[in-house]
Protein backbone atom coordinates (compact mmCIF):
# COMPACT_ATOMS: atom_id res chain seq x y z
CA UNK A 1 -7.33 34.51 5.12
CA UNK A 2 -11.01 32.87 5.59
CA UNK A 3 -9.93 30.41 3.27
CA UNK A 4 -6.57 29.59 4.75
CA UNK A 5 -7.90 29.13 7.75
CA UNK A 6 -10.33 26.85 6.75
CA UNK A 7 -7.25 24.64 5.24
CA UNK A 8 -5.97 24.83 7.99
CA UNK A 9 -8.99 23.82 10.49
CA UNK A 10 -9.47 20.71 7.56
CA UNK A 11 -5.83 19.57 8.01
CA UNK A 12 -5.94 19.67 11.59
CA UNK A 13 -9.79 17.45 12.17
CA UNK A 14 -8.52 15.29 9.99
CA UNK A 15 -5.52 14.61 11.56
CA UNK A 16 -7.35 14.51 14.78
CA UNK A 17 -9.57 11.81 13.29
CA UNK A 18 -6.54 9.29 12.24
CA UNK A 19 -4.78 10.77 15.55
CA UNK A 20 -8.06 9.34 17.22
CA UNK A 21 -8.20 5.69 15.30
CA UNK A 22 -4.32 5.40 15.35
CA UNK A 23 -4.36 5.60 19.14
CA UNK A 24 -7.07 2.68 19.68
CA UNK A 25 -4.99 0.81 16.88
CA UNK A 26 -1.55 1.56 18.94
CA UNK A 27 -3.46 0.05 22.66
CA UNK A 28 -4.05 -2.63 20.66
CA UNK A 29 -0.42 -3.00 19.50
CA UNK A 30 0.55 -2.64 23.36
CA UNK A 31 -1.62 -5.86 23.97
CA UNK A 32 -0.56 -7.93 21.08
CA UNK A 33 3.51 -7.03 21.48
CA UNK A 34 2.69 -7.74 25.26
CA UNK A 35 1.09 -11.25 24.62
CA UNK A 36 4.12 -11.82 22.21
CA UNK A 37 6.49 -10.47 24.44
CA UNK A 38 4.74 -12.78 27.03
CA UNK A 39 5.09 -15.97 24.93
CA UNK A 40 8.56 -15.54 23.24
CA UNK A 41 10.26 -12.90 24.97
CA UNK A 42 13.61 -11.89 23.11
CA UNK A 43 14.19 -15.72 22.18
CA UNK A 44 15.05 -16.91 18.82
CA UNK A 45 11.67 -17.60 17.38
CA UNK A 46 10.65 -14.34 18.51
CA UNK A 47 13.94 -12.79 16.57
CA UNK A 48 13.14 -14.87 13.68
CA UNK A 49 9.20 -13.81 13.49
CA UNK A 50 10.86 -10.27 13.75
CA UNK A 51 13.06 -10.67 10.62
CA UNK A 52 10.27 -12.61 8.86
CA UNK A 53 7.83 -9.91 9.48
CA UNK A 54 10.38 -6.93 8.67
CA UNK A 55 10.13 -7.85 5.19
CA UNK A 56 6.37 -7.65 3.67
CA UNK A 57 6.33 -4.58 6.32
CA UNK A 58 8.62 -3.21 4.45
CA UNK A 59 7.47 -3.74 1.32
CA UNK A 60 3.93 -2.25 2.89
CA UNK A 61 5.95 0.88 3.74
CA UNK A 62 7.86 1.42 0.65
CA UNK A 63 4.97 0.17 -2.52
CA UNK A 64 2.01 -0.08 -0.70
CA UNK A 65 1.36 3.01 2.17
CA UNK A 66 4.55 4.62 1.13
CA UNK A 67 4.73 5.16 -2.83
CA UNK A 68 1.35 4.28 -3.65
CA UNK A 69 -0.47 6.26 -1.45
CA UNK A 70 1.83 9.56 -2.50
CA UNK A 71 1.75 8.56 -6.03
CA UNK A 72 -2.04 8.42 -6.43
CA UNK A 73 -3.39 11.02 -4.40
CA UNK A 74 -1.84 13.89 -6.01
CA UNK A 75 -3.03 12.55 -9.71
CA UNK A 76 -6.49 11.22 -8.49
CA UNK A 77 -7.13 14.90 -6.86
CA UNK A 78 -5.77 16.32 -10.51
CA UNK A 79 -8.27 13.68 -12.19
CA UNK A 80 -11.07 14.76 -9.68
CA UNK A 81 -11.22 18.74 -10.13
CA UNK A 82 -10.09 18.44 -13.82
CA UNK A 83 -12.54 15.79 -15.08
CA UNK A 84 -15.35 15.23 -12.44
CA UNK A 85 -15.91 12.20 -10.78
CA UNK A 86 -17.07 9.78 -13.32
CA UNK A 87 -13.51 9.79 -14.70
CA UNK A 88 -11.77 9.82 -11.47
CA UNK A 89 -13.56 6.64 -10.32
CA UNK A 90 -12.53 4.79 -13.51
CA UNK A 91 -8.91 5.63 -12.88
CA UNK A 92 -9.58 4.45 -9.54
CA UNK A 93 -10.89 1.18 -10.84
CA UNK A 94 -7.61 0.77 -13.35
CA UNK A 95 -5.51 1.16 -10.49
CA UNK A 96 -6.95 -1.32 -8.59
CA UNK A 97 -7.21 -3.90 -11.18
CA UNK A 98 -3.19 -3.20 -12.41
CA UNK A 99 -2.09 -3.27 -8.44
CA UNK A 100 -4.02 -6.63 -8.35
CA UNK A 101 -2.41 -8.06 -10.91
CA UNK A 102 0.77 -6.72 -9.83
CA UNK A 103 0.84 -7.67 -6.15
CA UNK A 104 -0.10 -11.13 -7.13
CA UNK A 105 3.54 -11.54 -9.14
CA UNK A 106 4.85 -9.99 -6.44
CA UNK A 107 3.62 -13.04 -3.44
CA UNK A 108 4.57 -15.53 -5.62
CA UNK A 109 7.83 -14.26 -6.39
CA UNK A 110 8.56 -13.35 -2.46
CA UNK A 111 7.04 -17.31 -1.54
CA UNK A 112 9.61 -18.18 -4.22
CA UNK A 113 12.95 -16.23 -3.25
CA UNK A 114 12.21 -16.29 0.67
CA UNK A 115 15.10 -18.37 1.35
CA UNK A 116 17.66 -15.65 -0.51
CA UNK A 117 15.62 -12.57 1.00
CA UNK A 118 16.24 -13.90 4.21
CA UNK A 119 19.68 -14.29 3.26
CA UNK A 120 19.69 -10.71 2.67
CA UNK A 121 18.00 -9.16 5.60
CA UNK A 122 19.14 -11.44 8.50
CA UNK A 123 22.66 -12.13 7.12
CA UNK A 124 23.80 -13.81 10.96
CA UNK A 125 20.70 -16.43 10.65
CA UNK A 126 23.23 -18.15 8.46
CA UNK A 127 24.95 -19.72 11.47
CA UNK A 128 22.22 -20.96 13.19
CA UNK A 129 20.11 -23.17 10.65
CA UNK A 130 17.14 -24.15 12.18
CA UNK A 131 16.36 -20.11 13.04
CA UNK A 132 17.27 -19.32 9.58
CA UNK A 133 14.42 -22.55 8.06
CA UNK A 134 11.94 -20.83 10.18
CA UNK A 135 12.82 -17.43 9.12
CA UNK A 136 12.12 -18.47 5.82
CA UNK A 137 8.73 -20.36 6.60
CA UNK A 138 7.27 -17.51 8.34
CA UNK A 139 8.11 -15.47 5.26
CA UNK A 140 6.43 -17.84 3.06
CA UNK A 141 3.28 -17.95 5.39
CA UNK A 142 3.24 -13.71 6.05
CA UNK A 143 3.99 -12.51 2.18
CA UNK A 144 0.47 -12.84 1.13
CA UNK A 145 0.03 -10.10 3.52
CA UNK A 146 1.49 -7.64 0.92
CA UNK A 147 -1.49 -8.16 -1.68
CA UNK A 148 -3.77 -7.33 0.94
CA UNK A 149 -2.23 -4.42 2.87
CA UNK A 150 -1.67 -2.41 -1.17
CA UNK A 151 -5.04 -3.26 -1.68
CA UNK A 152 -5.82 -1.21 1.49
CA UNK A 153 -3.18 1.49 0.96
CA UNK A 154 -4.88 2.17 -2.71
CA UNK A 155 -8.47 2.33 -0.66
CA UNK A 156 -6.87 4.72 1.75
CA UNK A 157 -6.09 6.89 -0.81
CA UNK A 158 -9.32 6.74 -2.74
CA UNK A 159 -10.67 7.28 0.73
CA UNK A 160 -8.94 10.15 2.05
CA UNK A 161 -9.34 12.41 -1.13
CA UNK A 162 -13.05 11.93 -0.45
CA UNK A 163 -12.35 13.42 2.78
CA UNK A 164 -13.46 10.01 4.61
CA UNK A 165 -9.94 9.00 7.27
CA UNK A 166 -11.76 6.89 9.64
CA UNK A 167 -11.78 3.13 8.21
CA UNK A 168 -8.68 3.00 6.38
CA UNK A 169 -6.70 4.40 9.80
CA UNK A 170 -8.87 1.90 12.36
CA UNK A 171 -7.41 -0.94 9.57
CA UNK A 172 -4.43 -1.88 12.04
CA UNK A 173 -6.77 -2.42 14.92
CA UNK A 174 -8.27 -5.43 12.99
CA UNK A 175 -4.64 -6.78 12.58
CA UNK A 176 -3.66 -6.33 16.17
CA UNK A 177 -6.79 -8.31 17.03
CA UNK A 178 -6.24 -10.81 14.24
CA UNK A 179 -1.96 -11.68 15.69
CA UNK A 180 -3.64 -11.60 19.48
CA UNK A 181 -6.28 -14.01 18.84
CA UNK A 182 -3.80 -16.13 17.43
CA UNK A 183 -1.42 -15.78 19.50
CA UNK A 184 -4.02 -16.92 22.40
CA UNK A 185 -5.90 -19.54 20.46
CA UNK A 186 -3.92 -21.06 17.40
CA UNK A 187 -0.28 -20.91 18.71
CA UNK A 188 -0.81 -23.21 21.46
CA UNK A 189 -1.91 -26.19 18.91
CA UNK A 190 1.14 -25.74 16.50
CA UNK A 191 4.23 -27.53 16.72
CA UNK A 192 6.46 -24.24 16.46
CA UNK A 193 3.81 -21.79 18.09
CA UNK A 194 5.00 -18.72 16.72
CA UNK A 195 3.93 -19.80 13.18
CA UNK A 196 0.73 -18.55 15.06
CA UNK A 197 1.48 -15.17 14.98
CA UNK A 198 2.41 -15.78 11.33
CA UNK A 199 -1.29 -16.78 10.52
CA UNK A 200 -2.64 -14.11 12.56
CA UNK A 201 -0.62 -11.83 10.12
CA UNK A 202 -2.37 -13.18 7.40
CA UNK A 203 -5.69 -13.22 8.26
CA UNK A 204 -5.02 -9.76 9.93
CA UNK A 205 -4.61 -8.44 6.23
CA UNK A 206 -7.50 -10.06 4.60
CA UNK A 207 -9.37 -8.22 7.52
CA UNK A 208 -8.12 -4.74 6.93
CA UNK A 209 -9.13 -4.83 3.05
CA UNK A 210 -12.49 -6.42 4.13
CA UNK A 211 -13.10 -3.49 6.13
CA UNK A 212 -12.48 -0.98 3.51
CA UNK A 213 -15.16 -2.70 1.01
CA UNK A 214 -18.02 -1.21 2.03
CA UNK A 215 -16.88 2.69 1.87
CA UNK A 216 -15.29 2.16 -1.37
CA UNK A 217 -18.79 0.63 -2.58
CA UNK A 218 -20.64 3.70 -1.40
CA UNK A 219 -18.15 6.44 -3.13
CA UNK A 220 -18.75 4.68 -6.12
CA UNK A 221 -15.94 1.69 -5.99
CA UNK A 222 -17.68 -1.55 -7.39
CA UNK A 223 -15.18 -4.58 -6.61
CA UNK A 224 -16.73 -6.82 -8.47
CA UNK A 225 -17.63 -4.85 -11.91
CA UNK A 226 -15.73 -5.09 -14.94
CA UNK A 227 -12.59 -2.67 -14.95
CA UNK A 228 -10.81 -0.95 -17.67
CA UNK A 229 -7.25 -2.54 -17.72
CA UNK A 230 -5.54 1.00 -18.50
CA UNK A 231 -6.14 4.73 -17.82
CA UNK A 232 -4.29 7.56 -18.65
CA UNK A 233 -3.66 8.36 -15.13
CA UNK A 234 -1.64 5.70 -14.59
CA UNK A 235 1.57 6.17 -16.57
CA UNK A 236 2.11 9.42 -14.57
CA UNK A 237 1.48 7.24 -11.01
CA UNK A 238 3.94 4.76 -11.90
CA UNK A 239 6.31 7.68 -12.98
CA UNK A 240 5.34 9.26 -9.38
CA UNK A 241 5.56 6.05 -7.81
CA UNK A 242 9.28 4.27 -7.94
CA UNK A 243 11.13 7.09 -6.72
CA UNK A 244 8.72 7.87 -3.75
CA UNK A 245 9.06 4.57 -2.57
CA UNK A 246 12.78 4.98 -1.13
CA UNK A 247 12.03 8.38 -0.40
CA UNK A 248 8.75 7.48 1.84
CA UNK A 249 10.04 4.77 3.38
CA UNK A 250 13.77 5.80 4.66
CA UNK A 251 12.75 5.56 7.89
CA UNK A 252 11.80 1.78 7.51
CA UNK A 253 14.79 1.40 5.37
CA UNK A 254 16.72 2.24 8.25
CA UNK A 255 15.54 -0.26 10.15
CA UNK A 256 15.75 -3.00 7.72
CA UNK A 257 19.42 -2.05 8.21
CA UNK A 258 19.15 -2.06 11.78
CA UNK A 259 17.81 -5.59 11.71
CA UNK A 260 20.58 -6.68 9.30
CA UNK A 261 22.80 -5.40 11.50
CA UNK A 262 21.62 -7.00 14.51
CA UNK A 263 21.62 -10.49 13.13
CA UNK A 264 25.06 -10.13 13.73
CA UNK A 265 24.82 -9.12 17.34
CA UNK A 266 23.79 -11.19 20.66
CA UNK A 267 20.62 -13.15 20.74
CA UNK A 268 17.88 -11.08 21.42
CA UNK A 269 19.85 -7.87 19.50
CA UNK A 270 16.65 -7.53 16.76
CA UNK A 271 13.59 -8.15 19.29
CA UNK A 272 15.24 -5.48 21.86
CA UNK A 273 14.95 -2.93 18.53
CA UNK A 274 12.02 -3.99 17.46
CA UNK A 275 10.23 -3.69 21.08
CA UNK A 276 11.80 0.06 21.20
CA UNK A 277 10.32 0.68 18.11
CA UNK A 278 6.90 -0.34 18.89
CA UNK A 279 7.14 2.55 21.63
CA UNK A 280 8.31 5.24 19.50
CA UNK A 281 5.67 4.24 16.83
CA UNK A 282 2.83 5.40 19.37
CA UNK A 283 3.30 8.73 19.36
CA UNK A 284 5.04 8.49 15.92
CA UNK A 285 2.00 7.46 14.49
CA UNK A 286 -0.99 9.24 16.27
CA UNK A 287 0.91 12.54 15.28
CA UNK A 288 3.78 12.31 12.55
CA UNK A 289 2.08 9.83 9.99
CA UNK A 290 -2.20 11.16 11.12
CA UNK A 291 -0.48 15.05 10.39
CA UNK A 292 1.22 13.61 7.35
CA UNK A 293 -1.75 11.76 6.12
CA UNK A 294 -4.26 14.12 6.52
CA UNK A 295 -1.38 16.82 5.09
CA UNK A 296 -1.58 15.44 1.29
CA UNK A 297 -4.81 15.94 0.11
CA UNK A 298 -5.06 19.35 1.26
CA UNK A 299 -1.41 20.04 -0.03
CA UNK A 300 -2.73 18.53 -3.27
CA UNK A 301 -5.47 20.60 -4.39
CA UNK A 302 -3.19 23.61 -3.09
CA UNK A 303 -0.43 22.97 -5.49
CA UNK A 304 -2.69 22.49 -8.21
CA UNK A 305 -4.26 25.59 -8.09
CA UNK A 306 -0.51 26.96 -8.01
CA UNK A 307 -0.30 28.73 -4.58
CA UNK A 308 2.96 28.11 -3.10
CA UNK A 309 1.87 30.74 -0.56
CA UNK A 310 -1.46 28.74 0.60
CA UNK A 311 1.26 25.54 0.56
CA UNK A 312 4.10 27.11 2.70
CA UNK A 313 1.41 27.99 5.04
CA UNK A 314 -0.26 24.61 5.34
CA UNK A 315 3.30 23.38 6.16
CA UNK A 316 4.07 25.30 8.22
CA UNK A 317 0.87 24.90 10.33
CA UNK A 318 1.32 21.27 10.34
CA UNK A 319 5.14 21.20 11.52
CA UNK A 320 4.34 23.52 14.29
CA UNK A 321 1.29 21.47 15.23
CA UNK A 322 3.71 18.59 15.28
CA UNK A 323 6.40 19.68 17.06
CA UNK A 324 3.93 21.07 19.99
CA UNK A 325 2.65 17.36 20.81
CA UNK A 326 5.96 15.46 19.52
CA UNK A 327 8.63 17.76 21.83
CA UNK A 328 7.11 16.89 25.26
CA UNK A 329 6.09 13.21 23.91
CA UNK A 330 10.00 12.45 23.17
CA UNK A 331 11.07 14.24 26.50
CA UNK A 332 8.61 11.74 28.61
CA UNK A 333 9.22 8.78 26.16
CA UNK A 334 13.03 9.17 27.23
CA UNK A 335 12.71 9.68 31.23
CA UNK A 336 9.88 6.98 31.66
CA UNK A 337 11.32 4.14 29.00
CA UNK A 338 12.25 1.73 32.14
CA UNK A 339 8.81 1.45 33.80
CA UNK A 340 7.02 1.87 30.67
CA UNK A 341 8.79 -1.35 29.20
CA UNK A 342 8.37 -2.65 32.66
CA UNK A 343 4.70 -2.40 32.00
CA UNK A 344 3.81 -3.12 29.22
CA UNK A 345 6.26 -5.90 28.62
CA UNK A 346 7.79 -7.59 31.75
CA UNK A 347 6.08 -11.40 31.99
CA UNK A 348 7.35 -14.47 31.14
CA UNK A 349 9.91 -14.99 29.25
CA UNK A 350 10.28 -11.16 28.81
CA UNK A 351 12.70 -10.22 32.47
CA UNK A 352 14.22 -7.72 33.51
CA UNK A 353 17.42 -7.61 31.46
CA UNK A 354 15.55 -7.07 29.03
CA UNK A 355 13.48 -4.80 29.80
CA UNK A 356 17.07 -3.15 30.40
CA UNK A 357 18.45 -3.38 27.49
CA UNK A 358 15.13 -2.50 24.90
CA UNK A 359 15.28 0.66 27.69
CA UNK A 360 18.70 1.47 26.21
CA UNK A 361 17.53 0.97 22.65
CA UNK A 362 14.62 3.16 23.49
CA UNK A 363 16.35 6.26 24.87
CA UNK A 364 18.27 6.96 21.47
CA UNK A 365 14.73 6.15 19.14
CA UNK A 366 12.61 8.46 21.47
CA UNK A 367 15.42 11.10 20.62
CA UNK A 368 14.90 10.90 16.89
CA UNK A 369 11.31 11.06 17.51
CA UNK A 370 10.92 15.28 15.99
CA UNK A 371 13.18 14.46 13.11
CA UNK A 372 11.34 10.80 12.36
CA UNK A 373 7.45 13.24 12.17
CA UNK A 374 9.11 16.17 10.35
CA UNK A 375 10.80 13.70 7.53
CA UNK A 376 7.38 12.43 7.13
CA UNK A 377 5.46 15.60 6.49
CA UNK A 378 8.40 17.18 4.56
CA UNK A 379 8.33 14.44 2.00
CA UNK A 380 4.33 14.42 1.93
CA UNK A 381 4.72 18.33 0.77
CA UNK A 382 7.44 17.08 -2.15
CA UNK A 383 4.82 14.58 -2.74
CA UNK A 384 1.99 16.93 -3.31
CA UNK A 385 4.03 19.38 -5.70
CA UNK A 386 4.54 16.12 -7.57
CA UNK A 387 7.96 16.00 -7.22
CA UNK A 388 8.73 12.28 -6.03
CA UNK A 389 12.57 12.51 -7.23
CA UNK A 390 14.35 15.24 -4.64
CA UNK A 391 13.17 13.03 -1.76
CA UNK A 392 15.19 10.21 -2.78
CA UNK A 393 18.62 11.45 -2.90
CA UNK A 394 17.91 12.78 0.22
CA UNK A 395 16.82 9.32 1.49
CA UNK A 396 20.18 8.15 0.12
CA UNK A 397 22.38 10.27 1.52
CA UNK A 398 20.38 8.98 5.19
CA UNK A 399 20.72 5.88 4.44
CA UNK A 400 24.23 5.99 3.68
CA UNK A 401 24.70 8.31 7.39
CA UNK A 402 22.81 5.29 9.14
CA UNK A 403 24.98 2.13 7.30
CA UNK A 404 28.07 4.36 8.60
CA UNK A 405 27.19 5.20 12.33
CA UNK A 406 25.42 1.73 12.68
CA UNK A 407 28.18 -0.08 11.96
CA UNK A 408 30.85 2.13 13.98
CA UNK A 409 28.26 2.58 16.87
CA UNK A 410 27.70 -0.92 17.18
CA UNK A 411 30.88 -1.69 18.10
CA UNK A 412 30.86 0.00 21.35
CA UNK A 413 27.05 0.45 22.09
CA UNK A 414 25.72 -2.73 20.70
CA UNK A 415 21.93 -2.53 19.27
CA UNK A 416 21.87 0.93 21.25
CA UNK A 417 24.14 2.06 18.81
CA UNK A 418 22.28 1.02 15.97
CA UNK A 419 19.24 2.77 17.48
CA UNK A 420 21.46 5.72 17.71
CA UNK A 421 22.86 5.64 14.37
CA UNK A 422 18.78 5.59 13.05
CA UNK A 423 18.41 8.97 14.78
CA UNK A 424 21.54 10.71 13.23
CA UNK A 425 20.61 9.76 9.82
CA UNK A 426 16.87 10.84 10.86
CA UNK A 427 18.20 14.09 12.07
CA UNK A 428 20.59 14.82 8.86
CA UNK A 429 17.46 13.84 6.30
CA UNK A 430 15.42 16.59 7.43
CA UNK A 431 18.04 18.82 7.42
CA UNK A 432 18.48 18.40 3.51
CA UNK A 433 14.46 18.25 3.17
CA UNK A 434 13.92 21.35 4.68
CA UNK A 435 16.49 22.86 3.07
CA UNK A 436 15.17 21.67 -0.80
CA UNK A 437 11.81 22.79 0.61
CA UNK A 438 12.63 26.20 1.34
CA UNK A 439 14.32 26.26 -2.23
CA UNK A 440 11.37 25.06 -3.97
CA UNK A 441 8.81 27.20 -1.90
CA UNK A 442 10.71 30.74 -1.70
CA UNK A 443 10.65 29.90 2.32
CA UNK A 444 9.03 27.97 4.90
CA UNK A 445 8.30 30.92 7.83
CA UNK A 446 11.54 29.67 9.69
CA UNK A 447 11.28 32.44 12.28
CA UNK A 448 7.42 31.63 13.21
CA UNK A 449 8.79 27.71 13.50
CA UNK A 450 11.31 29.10 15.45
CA UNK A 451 9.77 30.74 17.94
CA UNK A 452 7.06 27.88 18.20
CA UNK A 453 9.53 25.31 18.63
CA UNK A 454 11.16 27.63 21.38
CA UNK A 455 7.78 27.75 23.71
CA UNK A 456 7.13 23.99 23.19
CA UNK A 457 10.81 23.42 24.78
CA UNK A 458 10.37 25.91 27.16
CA UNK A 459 7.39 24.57 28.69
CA UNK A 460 8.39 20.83 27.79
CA UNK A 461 11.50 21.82 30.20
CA UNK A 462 9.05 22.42 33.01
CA UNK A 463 7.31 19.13 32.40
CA UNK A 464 10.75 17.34 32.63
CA UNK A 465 11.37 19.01 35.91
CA UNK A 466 8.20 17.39 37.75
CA UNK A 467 8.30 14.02 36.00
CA UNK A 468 12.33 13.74 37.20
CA UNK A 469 10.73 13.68 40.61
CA UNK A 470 7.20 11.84 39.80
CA UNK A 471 8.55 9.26 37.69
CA UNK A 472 8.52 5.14 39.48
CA UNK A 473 11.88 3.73 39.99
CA UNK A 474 12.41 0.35 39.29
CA UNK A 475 14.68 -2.22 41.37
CA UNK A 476 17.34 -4.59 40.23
CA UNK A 477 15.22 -7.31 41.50
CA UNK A 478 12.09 -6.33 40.20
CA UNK A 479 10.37 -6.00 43.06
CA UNK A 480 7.69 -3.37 42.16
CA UNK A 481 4.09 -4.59 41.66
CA UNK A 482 2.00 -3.94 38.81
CA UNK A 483 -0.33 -1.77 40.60
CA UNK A 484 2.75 0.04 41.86
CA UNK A 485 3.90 1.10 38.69
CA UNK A 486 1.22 0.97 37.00
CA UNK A 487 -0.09 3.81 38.82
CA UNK A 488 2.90 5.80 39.45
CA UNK A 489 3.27 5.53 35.99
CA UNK A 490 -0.50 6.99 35.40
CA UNK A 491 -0.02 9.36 38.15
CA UNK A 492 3.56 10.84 35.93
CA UNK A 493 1.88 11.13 32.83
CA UNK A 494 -1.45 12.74 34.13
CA UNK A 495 1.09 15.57 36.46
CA UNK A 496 3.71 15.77 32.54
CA UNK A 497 0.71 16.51 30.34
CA UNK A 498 -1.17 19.12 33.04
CA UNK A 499 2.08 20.90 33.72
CA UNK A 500 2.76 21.28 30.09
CA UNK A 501 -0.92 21.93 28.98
CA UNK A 502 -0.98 24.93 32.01
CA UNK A 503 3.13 26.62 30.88
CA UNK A 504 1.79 26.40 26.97
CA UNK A 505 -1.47 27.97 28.25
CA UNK A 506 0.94 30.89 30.30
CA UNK A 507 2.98 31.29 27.60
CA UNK A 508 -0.11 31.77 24.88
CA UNK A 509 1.28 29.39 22.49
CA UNK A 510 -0.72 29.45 19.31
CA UNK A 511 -0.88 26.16 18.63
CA UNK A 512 -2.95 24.88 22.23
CA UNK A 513 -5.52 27.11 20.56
CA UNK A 514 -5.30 26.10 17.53
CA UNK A 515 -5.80 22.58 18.18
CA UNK A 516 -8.65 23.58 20.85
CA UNK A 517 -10.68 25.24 17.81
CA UNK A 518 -9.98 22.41 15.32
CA UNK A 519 -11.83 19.89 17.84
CA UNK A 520 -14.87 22.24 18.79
CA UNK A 521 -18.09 21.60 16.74
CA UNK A 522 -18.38 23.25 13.34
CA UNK A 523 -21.65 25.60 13.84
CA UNK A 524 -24.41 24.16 11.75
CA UNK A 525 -25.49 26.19 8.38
């Protein structure tokens, strides 16, 4: 039980250490999508920046962060307990020279075919040429951005099975500070500004792998020493590695089709999304993807030692650690969407129909928010028993759910419905990954999820109640100040976390204490 315990206490400082660095990285966000929101608004530039930068994120999500990262952990844990370090390091060093190689094909082929990707992902640019050139010249300038992000994602990984989460999560913050600063000081000078934010991607990138150099020189990762071209780890990470890269990155998939689908929509249709997005990412990604991240390696050297038991308990711990934070985050994500858009995004060319109408698109992400964290830690756990292939059917079927309800939705709800239609197919891919879960693990403690899930909406319900009456209103004509809502705003939050901290303390809920211990100091030997 000691030992359990233990794995349990490791998942759960981790996660609190990319939790930590994930939430500087998503402040930062809020001030770069503010100064862009500023300077574009929902304009076409802004909706052609969007589309450009959809697709290298994409590609970050699904062969970079998404099937990489799952691919190689599992098999560089395996190569680390099996064969020592020495031998681990010099599959590490394989990997990175192969993925070098390979993400350089890659750019050039993306520079080359940007016109026909763009083709493909915003099919409604078509009528409107001079969005759809740009489109395609902000593609050309941002795919670069690919070579450097799967450099990163492969460092992560080396990284994080070495127990060190801090750099490779606090990467993002050097890209939100790369797309501001150029934003602020480059765009102004260019003939089509937002080619600014373009560069800012760029450079953003080389940053993040710049920042990962000198922790992968002090495990043992020389960049610049000769590298065996092939290791015998590697055939079983590419095996590992195509099919994980729909199944990791459904989600994103899902809004690649969201986008496509908006190009056909009203002007402004794909920024509205993408604005709602940004919002759901913040608590998506200090909780969902830190729990999921810090879930694999652990999961890993479980599975290897063959303890399904050990595994289903790890899970378990994690999902009901998730749920806890993610339950009342949704509920307050969904009642204070207007003044937190208003916030963080009303200036400029950014008014108050819009902030409106990313509100709307915003109401039906938030409510997808529990299924968007537990998709992400129920394909980690495939991930770590090494099976890459279940999770993609399942990602299909979603996929298939969200092409349906986005395009009937759409009709009547507009981009709202396309939001919507993201959360159904969320909802119905955990449903099957829980479900091949349980079948692979003998059971996942359903009735201890259960009952956890039922105090988290119990006291979230209490929350609700006070921030129904707390929460700022805001007028047709806009006429709130800042300070106004700004501190209404700070005054709601403060009175919905207290109220919920105090009911989960009355109602003893297992999981305030167990994040309580796995922040206290470990006692020194």
């Amino acid at each position: 039980m000691t030992a359990d315990r233990s794995g349990e206490d490791q998942v759960t400082r981790a996660a609190g250490v990319v939790g930590g660095a994930t939430f500087l990285s998503r402040l930062l966000g809020y001030v770069r999508d503010a100064v862009v929101a500023g300077l574009f608004g929902a304009t076409a530039s802004a909706d052609a920046f969007f589309v450009a930068f959809r697709i290298p994120n994409l590609l970050r999500r699904m062969f970079a962060e998404g099937s990489l990262s799952v691919a190689f952990i599992p098999v560089f844990t395996e190569t680390l307990h099996a064969k020592g370090r020495a031998e681990a390091l010099r599959l590490a060093q394989a990997t990175l020279l192969l993925l070098t190689i390979l993400l350089t094909g890659l750019v050039l082929l993306g520079i080359f075919l940007a016109p026909s990707i763009v083709t493909l992902v915003g099919p409604g640019f078509k009528d409107n040429p001079a969005v759809f050139t740009l489109t395609v010249e902000l593609t050309r300038i941002m795919f670069p951005y690919i070579f450097f992000i799967g450099l990163v994602a492969l460092s992560m990984g080396i990284l994080n099975v070495f127990g060190h989460f801090a750099a490779p999560a606090l990467a993002p913050v050097v890209l939100n500070l790369a797309i501001i600063g150029a934003a602020l000081v480059v765009s102004p000078h260019l003939e089509q500004p937002v080619k600014g934010l373009a560069i800012g991607v760029l450079v953003g990138g080389a940053g993040q792998l710049a920042l990962q150099a000198p922790f992968l020189y002090r495990h043992g990762i020389r960049l610049g020493r000769p590298m065996a071209f092939y290791h015998v780890g590697l055939k079983k990470i590419g095996r590992l590695m195509l099919p994980a890269a729909f199944g990791a990155a459904v989600y994103q998939i899902n809004l690649l089709i969201n986008t496509q689908l908006a190009t056909l929509l009203p002007q402004g249709s794909v920024s509205y999304l993408y604005y709602a997005d940004r919002l759901v990412q913040f608590p998506l990604g200090i909780v969902g993807i830190a729990a999921a991240t810090a879930l694999l390696p652990s999961l890993s050297r479980q599975a290897l030692t063959g303890d399904r038991a050990a595994v289903t308990r790890t899970f378990g711990h994690a999902v009901n650690i998730v749920l806890f934070i993610t339950i009342p985050a949704m509920c307050g994500l969904m009642l204070l969407r207007e003044p937190i858009i208003w916030l963080l995004f009303k200036r400029g060319a950014f008014d108050l129909q819009a902030v409106h109408l990313t509100a709307a698109a915003l109401l039906y992400y938030a409510a997808g928010l529990w299924a968007f964290t537990l998709a992400r830690l129920a394909t980690q756990t495939f991930y770590a028993l090494q099976d890459t292939r279940t999770p993609v059917w399942m990602a299909a079927v979603s996929i298939g759910v969200n092409i349906a309800c986005g395009l009937t939705l759409m009709r009547f709800m507009g981009h709202a419905g396309l939001a919507l239609a993201t959360t159904i197919a969320s909802g119905v891919n955990v449903i099957l990954l829980f479900g091949g879960l349980r079948y692979r693990l003998g059971g996942l403690g359903m009735a201890t999820m259960l009952r956890s899930t039922g105090k988290a909406l119990g006291c979230t319900l209490i929350m609700c109640a006070g921030l129904f009456y707390l929460r700022p209103g805001i007028t047709e004509d806009g006429s709130p100040t800042i300070l106004a809502v700004g501190a209404g705003l700070g005054l709601s939050i403060l009175a919905g976390i207290s109220l919920y901290l105090i009911a989960a303390r009355l109602a003893r809920s297992a999981e305030l204490t167990a994040l309580i211990n796995g922040f206290r100091p470990r006692p020194q030997p």
